[in-house]
Structure formats: C-alpha cells, structure tokens
Protein backbone atom coordinates (compact mmCIF):
# COMPACT_ATOMS: atom_id res chain seq x y z
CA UNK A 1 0.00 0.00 0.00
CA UNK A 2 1.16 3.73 -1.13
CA UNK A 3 0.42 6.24 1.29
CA UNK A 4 0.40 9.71 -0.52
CA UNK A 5 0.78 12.77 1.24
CA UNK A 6 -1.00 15.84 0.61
CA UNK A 7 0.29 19.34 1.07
CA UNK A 8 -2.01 22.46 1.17
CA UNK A 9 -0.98 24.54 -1.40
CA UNK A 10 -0.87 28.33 -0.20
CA UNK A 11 -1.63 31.15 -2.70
CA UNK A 12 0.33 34.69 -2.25
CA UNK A 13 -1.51 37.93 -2.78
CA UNK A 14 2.10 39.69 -3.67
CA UNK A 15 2.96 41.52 -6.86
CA UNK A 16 1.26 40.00 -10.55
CA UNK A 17 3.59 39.05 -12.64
CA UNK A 18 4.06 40.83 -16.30
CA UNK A 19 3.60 38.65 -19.36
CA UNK A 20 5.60 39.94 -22.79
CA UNK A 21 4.14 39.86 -25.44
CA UNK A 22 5.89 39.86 -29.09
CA UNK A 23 4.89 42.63 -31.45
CA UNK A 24 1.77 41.88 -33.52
CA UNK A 25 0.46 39.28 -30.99
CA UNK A 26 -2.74 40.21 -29.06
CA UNK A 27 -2.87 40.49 -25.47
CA UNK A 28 -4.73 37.64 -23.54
CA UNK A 29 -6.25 38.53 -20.44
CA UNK A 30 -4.14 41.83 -19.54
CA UNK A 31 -5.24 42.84 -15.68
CA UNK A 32 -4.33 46.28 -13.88
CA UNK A 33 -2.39 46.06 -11.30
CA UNK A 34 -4.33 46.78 -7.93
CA UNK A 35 -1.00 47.94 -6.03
CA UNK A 36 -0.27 51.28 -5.66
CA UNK A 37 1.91 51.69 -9.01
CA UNK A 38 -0.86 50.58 -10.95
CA UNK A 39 -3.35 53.31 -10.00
CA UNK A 40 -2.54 55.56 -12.73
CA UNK A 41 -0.17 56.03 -15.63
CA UNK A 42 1.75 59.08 -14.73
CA UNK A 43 4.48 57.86 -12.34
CA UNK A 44 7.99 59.46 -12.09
CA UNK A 45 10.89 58.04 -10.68
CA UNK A 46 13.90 60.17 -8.78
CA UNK A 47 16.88 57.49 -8.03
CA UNK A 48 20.24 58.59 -6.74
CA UNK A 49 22.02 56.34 -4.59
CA UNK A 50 24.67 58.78 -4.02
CA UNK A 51 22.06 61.26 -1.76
CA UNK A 52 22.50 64.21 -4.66
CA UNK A 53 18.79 63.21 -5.08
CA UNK A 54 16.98 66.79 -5.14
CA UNK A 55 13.27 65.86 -3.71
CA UNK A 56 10.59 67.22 -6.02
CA UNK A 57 9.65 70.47 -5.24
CA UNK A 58 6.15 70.21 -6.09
CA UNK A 59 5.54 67.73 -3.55
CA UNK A 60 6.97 69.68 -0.85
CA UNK A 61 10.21 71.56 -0.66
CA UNK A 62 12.55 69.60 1.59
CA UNK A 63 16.73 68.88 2.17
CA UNK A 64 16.11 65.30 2.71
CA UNK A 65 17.24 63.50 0.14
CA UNK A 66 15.65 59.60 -0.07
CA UNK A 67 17.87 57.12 -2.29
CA UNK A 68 14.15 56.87 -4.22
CA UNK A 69 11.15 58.80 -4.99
CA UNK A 70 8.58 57.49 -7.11
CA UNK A 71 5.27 60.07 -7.15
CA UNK A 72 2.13 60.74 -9.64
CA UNK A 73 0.50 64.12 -9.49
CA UNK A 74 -2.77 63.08 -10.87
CA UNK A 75 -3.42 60.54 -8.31
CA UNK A 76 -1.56 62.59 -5.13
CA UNK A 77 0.40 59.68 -4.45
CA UNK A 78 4.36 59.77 -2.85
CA UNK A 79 6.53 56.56 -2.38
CA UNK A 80 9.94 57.19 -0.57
CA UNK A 81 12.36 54.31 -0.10
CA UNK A 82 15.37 54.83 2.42
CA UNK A 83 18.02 51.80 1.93
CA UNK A 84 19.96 50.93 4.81
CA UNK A 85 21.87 48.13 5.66
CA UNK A 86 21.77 47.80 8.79
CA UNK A 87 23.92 44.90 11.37
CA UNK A 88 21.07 42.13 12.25
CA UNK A 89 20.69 43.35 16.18
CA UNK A 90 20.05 46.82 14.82
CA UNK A 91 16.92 46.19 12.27
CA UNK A 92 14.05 47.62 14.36
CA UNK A 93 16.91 50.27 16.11
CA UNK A 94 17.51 51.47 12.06
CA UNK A 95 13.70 50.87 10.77
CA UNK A 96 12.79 53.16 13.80
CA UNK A 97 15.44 56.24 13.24
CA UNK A 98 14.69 56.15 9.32
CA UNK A 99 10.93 56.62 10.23
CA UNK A 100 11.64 59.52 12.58
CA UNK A 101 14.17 60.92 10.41
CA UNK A 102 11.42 60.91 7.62
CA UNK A 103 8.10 61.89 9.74
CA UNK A 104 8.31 65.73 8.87
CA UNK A 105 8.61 64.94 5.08
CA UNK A 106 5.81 62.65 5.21
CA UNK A 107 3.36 64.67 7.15
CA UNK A 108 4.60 67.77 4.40
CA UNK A 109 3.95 65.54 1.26
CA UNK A 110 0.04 64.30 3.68
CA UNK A 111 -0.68 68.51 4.24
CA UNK A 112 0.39 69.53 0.40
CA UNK A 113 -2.12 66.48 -1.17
C-alpha cells in the first residue's frame, strides 16, 4: 500500500507578474495592477544612490534627500524608499530612526495632497 501525502498549497496575494508579449500578438487577459503603481499612468521616478537626489519640489520643498522617490501628481500619491543596511541586532533600532528621520517629510507631502 502507497500512502500519498498531501500538502495544502498556499496562494500569495504579492505583486502580478508581467507577461511579454511579441509585437503583432494580441494580449490575452491583460489585468491592472491593484497595487499602488498601478493606479494611474503618470508615475515618475527620482533614483540617486549617491544622496545628490533633489526631492521634487512640487511635492513639498525639503533637504532630505531619499535614495528613491517614485510620485504621480494626478493621483496625489508619494513613495519614498530609504536603503539601509543595517547589522542584524540593529533592524528595528535602524527601521525606527529612518521613520523619525522621515516623519516631517511625510506629514509635508500628507498637508500639500
């Protein structure tokens, strides 16, 4: 006798995955995105990873300087990402001073939209 074991499968709710599609060919069952990139079509992206990143100044005027910026006007929308690399005993330590460090700029970017 075979005894067959059964796994549950589990199904992610993470990012949708983009399918190419050669020139010419029609697209089968395209989907928006329902993250916050794919709320609208006007996105622009600010990446220095040298900190001479100047933050838009139509969002708010600011001399912080995120390693990324990614924004749409049309939408109000603002995504900042800080790397850091922090040692493993200092995660929460680093996650903590990054979101104090950045609390101004966010409540700025929240009062401008």
């Amino acid at each position: 006798m075979v005894q067959v074991r059964r796994v549950q499968k589990t199904v992610s709710q993470g990012p949708s995955l983009i399918s190419f599609v050669k020139a010419g060919q029609e697209v089968k069952g395209a989907k928006r995105a329902s993250e916050i990139l794919g709320t609208d079509s006007d996105w622009k992206l600010e990446v220095d990873p040298k900190s001479q990143l100047k933050f838009p100044q139509e969002i708010a005027v600011t001399n912080q300087r995120p390693d990324i910026v990614r924004w749409s006007l049309s939408t109000k929308q603002v995504a900042l990402v800080e790397l850091t690399v922090p040692l493993e005993e200092r995660i929460e330590e680093s996650f903590e001073r990054k979101l104090t460090e950045y609390q101004a700029l966010t409540e700025s970017c929240v009062e401008r939209g």
